[in-house]
C-alpha atoms as a PDB file:
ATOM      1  CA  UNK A   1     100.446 101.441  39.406  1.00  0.00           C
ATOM      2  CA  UNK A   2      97.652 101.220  36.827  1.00  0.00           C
ATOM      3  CA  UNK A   3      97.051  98.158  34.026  1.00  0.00           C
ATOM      4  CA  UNK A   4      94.298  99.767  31.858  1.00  0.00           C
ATOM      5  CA  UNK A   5      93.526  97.843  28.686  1.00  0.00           C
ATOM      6  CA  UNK A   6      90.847  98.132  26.345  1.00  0.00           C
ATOM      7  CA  UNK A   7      91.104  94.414  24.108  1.00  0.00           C
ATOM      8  CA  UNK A   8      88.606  92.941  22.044  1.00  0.00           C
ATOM      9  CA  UNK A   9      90.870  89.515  22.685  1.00  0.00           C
ATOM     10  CA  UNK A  10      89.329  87.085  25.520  1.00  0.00           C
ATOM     11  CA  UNK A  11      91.362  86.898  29.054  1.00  0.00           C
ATOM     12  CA  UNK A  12      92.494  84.768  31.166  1.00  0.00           C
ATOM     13  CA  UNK A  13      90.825  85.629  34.669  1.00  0.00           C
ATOM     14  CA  UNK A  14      93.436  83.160  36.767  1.00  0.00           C
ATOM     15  CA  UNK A  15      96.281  84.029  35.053  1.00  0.00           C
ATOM     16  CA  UNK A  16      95.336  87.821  34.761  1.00  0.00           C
ATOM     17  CA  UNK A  17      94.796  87.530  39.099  1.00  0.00           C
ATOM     18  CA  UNK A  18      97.919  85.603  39.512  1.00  0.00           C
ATOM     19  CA  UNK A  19     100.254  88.214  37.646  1.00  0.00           C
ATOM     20  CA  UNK A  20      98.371  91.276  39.817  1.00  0.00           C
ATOM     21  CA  UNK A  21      98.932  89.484  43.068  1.00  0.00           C
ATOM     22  CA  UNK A  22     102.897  88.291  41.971  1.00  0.00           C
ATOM     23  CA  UNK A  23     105.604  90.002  43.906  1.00  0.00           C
ATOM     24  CA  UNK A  24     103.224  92.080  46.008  1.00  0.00           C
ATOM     25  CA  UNK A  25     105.184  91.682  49.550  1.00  0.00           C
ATOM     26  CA  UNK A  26     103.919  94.903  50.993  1.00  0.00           C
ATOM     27  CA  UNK A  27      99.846  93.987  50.087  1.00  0.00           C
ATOM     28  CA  UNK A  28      97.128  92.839  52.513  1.00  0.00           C
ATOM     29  CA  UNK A  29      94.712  92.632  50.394  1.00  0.00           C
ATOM     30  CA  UNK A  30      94.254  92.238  46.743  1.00  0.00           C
ATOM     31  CA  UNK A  31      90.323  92.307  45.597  1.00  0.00           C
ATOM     32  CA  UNK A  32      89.047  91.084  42.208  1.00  0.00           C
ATOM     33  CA  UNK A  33      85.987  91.191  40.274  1.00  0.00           C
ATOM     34  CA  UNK A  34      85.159  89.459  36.855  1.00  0.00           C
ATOM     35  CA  UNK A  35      81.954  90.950  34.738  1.00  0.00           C
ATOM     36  CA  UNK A  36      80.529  87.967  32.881  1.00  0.00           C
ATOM     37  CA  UNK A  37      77.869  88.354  29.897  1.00  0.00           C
ATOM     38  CA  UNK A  38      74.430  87.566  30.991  1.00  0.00           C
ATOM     39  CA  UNK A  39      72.108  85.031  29.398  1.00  0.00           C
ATOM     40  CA  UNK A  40      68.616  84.969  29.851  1.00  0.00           C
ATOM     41  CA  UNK A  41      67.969  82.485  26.939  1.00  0.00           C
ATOM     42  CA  UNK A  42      66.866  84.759  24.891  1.00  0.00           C
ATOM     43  CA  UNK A  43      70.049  86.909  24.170  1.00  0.00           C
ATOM     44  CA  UNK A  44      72.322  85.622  21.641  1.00  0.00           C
ATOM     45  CA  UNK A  45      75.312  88.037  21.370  1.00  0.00           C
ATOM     46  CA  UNK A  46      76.299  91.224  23.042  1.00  0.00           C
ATOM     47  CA  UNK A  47      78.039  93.757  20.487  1.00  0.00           C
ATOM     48  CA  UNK A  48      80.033  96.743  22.505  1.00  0.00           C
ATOM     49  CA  UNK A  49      81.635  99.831  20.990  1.00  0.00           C
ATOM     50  CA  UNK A  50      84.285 102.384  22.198  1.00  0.00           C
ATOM     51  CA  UNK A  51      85.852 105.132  20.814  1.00  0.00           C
ATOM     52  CA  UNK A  52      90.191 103.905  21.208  1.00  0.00           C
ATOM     53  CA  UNK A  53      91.322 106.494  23.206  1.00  0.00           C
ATOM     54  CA  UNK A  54      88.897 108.057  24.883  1.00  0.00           C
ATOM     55  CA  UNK A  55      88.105 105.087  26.483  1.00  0.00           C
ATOM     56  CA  UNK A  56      91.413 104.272  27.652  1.00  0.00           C
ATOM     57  CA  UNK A  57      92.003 108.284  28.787  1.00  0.00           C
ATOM     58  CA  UNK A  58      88.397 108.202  30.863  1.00  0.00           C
ATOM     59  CA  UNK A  59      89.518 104.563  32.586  1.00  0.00           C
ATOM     60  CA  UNK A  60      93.285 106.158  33.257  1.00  0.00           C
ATOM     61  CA  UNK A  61      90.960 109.256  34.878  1.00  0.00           C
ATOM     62  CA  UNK A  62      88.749 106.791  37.045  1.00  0.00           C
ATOM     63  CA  UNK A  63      91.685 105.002  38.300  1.00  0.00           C
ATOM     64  CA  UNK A  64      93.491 108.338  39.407  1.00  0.00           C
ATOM     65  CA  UNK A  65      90.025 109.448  41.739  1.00  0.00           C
ATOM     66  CA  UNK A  66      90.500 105.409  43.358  1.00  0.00           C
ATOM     67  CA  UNK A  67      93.841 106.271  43.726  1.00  0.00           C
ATOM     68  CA  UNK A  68      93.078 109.491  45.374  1.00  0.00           C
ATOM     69  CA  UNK A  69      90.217 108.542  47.623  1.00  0.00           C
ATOM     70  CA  UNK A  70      91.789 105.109  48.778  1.00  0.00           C
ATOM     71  CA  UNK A  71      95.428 104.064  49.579  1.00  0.00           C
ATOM     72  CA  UNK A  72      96.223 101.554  47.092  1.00  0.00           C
ATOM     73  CA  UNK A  73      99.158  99.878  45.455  1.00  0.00           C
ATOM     74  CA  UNK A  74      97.787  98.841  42.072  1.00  0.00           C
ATOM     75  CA  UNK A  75      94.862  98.805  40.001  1.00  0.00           C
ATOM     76  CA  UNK A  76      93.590  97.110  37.338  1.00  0.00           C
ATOM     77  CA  UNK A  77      91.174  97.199  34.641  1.00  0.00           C
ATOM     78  CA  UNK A  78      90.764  95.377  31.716  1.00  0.00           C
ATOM     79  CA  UNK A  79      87.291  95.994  29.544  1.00  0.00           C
ATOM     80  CA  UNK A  80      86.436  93.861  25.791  1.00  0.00           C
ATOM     81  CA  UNK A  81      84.427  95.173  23.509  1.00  0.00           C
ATOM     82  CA  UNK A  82      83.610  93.531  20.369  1.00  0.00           C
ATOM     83  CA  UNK A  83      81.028  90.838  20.067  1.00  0.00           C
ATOM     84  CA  UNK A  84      80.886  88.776  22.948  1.00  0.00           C
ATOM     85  CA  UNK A  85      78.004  85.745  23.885  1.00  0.00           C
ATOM     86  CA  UNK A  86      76.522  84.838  27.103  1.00  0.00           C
ATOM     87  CA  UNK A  87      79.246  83.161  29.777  1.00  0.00           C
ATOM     88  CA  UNK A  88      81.859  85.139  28.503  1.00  0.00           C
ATOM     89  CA  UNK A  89      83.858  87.382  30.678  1.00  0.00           C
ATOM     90  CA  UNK A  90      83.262  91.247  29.407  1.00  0.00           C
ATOM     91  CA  UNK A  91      85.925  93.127  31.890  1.00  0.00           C
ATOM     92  CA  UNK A  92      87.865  92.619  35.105  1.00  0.00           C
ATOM     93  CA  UNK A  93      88.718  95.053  37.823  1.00  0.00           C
ATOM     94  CA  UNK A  94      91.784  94.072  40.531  1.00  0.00           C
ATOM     95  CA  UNK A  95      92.580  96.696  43.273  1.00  0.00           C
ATOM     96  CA  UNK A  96      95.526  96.084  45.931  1.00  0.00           C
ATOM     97  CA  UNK A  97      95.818  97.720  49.384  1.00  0.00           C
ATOM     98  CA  UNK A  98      97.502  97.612  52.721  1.00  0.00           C
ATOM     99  CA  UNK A  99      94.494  96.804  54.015  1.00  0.00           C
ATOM    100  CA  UNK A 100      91.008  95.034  52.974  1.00  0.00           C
ATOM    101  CA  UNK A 101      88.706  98.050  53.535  1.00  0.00           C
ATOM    102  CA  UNK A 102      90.669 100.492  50.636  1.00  0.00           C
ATOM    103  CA  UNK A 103      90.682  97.129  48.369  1.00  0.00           C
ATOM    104  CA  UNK A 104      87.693  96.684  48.560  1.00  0.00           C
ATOM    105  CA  UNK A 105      85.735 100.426  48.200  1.00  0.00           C
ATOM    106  CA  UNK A 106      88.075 101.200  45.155  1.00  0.00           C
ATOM    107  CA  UNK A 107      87.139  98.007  43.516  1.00  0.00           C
ATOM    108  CA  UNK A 108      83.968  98.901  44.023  1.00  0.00           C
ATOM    109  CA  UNK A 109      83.720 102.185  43.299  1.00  0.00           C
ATOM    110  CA  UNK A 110      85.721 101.364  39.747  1.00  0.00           C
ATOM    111  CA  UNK A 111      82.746  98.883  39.120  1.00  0.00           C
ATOM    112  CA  UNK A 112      79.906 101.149  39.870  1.00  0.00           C
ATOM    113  CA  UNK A 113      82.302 104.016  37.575  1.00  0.00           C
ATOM    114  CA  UNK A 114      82.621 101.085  34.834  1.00  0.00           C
ATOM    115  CA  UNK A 115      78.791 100.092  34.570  1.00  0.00           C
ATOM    116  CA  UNK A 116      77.291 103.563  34.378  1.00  0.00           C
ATOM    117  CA  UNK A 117      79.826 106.007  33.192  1.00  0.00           C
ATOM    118  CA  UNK A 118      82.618 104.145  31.469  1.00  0.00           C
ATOM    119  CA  UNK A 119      82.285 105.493  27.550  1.00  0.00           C
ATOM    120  CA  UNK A 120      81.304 102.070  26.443  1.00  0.00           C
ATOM    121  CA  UNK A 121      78.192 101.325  24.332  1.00  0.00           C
ATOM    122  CA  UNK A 122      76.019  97.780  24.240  1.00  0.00           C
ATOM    123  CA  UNK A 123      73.760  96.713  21.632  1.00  0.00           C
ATOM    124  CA  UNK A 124      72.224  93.027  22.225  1.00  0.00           C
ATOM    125  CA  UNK A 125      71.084  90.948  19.754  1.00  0.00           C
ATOM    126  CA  UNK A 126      68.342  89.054  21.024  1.00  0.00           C
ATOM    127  CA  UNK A 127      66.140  86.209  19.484  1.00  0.00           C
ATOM    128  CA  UNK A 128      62.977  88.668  19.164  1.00  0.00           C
ATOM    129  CA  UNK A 129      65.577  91.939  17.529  1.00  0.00           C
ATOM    130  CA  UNK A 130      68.364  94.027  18.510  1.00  0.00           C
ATOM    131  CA  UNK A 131      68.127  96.769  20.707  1.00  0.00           C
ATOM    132  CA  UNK A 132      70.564  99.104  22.142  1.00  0.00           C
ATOM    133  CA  UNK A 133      71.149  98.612  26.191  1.00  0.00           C
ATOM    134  CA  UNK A 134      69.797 101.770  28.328  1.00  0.00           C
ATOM    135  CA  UNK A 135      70.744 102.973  31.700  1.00  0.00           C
ATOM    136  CA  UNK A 136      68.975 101.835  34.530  1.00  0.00           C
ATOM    137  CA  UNK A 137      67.991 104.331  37.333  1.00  0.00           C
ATOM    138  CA  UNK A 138      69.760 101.532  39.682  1.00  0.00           C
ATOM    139  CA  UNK A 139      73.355 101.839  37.969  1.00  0.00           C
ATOM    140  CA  UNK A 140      72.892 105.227  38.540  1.00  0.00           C
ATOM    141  CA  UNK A 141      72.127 105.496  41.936  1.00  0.00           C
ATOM    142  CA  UNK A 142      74.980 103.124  43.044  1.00  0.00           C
ATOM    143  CA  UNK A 143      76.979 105.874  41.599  1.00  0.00           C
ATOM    144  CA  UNK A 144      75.604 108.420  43.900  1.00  0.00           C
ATOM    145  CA  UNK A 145      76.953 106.765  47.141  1.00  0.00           C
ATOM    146  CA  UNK A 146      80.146 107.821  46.001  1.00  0.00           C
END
């Protein structure tokens, strides 16, 4: 039921959504999200770290509480780390349901889970220095809804 990887390799988003969705007969709904580095011209690389492992065992753990709280038939997460430059993808999150509404809360909820708890850690290197990404107080209160 869950596809959890942790790769510092790039993926392939259509292919990735096309093997998810294949052979699903007894899915409504599959819902998909891709995460795509951010440029604002000034940003030249993103560098992320995880501890292998721990990373993996806390996504595993987030998947279980969508599992629990929606009826779903699959999820999937896939999160880089490694250096990574504006317009590339950075992680992927598929969820599939019965029905549209459990789709798409657990992909949503996994998101919200992914930017402001997932045990990943983001330094940018920007024209002007490098710096070391901090949570914002808005990551953290789309947690709270859930």
């Amino acid at each position: 039921m869950f596809d959890i990887r942790v790769q510092g390799a790039p993926f392939d988003y259509g292919h990735e959504c096309a093997r998810f969705a294949g052979g699903r007969s007894d899915t409504g709904a599959i819902v998909t999200f891709c995460g795509i580095v951010r440029g604002d011209g000034a940003l030249e690389t993103m560098e992320i770290e995880h501890y292998p492992g721990m990373t993996e065992r806390a996504l595993r753990q987030i998947a279980k509480e969508a599992a629990r709280r929606w009826a779903l038939g699959g999820i999937m997460i896939i999160h880089r780390f490694g250096q990574l430059v504006p317009g590339e993808q950075i992680m992927m999150v598929a969820t599939a349901s019965a029905h549209r509404a459990d789709a798409f809360a657990a992909a949503d909820f996994l998101m919200d889970y992914l930017k402001s708890r997932a045990p990943f850690w983001k330094k940018e290197m920007r024209k002007d220095g490098t710096s070391w990404v901090a949570a914002k107080a808005s990551d953290e209160d789309a947690l709270m809804r859930w």
